[in-house]
C-alpha atoms as a PDB file:
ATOM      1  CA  UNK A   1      96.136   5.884 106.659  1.00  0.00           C
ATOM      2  CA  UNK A   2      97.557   8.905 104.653  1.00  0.00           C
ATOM      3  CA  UNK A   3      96.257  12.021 104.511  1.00  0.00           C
ATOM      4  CA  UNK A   4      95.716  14.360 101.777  1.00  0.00           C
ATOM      5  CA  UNK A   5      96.415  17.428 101.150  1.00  0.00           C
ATOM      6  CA  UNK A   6      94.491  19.301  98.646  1.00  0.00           C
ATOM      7  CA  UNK A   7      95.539  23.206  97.332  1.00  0.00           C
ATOM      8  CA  UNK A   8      92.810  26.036  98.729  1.00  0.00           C
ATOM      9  CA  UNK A   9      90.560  26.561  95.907  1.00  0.00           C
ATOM     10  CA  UNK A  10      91.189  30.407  94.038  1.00  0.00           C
ATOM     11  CA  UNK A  11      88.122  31.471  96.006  1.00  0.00           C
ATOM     12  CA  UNK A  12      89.912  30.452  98.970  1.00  0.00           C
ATOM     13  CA  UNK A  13      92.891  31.672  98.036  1.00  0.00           C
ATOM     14  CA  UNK A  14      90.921  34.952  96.902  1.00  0.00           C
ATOM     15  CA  UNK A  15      90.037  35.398 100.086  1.00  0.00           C
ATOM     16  CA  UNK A  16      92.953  34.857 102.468  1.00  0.00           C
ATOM     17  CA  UNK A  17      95.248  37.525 100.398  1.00  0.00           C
ATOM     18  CA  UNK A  18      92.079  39.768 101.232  1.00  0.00           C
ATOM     19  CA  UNK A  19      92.117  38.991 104.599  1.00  0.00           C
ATOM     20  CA  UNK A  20      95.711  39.766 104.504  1.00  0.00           C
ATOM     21  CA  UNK A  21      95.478  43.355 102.620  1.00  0.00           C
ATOM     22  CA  UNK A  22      95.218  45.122 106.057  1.00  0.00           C
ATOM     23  CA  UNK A  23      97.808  43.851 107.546  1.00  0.00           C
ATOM     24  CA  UNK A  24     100.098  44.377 104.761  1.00  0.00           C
ATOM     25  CA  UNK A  25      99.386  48.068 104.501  1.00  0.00           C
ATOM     26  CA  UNK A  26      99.871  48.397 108.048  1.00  0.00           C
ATOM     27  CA  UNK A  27     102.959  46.963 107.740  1.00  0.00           C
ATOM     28  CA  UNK A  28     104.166  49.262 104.982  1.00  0.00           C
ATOM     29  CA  UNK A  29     102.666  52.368 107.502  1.00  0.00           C
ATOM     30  CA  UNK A  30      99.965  53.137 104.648  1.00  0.00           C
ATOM     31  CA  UNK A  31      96.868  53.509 107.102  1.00  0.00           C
ATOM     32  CA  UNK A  32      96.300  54.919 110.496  1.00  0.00           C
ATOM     33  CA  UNK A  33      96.754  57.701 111.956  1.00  0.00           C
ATOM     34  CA  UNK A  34      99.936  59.715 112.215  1.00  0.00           C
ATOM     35  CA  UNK A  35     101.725  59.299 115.290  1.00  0.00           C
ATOM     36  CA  UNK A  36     102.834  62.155 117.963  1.00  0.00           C
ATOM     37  CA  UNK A  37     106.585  61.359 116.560  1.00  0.00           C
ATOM     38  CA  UNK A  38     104.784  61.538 113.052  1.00  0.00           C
ATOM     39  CA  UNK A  39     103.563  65.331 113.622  1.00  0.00           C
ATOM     40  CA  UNK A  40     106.467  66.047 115.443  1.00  0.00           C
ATOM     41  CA  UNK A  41     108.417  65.659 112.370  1.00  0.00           C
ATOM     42  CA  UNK A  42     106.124  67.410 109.970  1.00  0.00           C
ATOM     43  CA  UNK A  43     105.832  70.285 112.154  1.00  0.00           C
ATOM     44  CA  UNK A  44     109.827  70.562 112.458  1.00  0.00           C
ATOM     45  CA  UNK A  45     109.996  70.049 108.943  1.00  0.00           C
ATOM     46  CA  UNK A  46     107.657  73.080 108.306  1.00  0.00           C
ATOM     47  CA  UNK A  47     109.037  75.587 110.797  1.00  0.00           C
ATOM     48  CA  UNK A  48     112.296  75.112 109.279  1.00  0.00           C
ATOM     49  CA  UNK A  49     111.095  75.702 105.932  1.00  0.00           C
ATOM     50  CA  UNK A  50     109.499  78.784 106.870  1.00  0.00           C
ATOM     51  CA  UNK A  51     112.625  79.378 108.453  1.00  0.00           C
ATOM     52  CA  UNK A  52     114.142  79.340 105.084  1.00  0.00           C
ATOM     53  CA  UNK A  53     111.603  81.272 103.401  1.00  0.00           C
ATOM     54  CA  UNK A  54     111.713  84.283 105.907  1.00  0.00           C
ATOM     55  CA  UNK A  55     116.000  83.996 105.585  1.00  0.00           C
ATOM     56  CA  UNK A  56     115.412  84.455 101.756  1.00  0.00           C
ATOM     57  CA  UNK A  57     113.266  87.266 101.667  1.00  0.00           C
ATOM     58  CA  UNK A  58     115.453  88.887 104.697  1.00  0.00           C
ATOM     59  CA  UNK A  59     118.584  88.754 102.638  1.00  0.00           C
ATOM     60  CA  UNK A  60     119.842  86.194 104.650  1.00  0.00           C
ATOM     61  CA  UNK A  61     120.398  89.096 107.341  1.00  0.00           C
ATOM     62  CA  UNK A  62     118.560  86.686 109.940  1.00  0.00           C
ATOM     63  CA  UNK A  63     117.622  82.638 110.044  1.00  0.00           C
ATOM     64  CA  UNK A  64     113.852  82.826 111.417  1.00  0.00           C
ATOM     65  CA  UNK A  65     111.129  83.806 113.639  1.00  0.00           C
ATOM     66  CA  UNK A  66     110.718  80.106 114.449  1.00  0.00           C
ATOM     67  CA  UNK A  67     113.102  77.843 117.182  1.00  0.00           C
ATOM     68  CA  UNK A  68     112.056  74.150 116.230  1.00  0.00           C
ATOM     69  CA  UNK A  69     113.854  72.747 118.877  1.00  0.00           C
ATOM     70  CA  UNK A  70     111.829  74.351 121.337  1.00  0.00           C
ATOM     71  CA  UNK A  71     108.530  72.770 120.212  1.00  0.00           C
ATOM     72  CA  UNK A  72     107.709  69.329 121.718  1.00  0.00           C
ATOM     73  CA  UNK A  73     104.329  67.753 120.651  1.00  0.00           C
ATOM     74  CA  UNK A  74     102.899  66.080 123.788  1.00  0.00           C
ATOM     75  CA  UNK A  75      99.323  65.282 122.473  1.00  0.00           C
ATOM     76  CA  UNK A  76      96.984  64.265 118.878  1.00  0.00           C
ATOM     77  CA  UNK A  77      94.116  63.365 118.550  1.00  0.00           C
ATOM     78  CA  UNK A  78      93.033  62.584 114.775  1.00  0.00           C
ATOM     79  CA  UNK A  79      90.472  61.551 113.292  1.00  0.00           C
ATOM     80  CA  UNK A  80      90.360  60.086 109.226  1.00  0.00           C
ATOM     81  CA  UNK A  81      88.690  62.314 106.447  1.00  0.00           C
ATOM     82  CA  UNK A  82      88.118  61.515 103.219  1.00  0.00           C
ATOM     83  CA  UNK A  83      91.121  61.039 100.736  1.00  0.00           C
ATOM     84  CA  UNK A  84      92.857  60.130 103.453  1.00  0.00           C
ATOM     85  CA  UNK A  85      93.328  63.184 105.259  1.00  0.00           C
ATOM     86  CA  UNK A  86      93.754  62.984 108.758  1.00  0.00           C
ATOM     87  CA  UNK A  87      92.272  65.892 110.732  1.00  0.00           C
ATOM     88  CA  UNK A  88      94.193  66.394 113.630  1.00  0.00           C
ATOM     89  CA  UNK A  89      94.000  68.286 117.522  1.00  0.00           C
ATOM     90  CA  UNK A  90      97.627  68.491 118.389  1.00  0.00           C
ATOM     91  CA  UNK A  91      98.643  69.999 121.393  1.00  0.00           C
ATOM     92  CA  UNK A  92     102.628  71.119 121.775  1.00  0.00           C
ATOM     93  CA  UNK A  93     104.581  72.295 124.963  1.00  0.00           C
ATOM     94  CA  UNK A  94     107.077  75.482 124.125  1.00  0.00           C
ATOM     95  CA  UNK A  95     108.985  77.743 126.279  1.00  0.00           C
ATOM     96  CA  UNK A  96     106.173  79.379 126.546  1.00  0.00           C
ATOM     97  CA  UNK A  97     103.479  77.171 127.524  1.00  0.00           C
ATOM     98  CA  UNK A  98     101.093  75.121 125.817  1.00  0.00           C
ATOM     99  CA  UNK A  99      99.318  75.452 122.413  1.00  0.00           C
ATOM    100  CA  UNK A 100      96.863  73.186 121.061  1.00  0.00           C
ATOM    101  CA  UNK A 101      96.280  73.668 117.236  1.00  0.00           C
ATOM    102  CA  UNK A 102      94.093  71.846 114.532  1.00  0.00           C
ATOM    103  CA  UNK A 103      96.197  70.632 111.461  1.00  0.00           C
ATOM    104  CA  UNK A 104      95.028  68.399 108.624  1.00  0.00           C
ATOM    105  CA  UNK A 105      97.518  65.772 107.809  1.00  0.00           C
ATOM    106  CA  UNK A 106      97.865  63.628 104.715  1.00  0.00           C
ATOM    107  CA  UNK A 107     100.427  60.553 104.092  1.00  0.00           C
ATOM    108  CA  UNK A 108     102.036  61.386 100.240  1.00  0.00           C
ATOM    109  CA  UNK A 109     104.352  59.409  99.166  1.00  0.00           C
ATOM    110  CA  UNK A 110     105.257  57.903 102.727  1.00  0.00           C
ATOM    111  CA  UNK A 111     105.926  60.990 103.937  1.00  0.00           C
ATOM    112  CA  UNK A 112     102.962  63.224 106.566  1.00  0.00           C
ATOM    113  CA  UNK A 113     102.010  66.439 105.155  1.00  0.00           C
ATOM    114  CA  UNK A 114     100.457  69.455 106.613  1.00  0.00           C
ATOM    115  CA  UNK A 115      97.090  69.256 104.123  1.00  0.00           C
ATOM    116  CA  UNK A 116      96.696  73.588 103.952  1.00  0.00           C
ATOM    117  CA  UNK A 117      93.023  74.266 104.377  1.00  0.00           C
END
């Protein structure tokens, strides 16, 4: 006896690369939430630039109120928003204690975002 085997019909085939959307995205990192290593980098990322932006308006005369080495994020808790915004409860551990903080995140370009209010 042989046995046959016949293509998936385009409606079939329609719906397996559907099925298979979400996975690809995840894949690529283009849904879900940011991670705590996610915010940790955007939060470096925009301590040093204001860093940068308080050297330039000081002359250069001193680097920055702001120590990003100090700042460890031990805790997030996000939930989606539209456009895919990502409204976050962070919580970091400084050498000074613990701060939790609300920040609004937003994937652009591959890259998290702090999303300004």
């Amino acid at each position: 006896m042989t046995t046959v085997f016949s293509r998936p019909s385009s409606t079939r085939r329609a719906r397996y690369a559907l099925l298979a959307l979400p996975l690809v995205f995840a894949a690529c990192g283009k849904i879900g939430a940011p991670t705590n290593a996610d915010i940790q980098h955007v939060v470096h990322s925009y301590m040093m630039a204001a860093n940068q932006r308080a050297s330039d308006r000081s002359l250069g005369l001193f680097d920055g109120p702001y120590d990003p080495a100090h700042v460890k994020i031990t805790n997030s808790d996000c939930t989606a928003r539209d456009n895919g915004v990502y409204h976050c409860t962070v919580t970091s551990m400084t050498n000074t204690g613990n701060h939790t903080a609300d920040l609004n995140l937003k994937k652009v370009n591959g890259d998290w975002t702090i999303v300004e209010n």
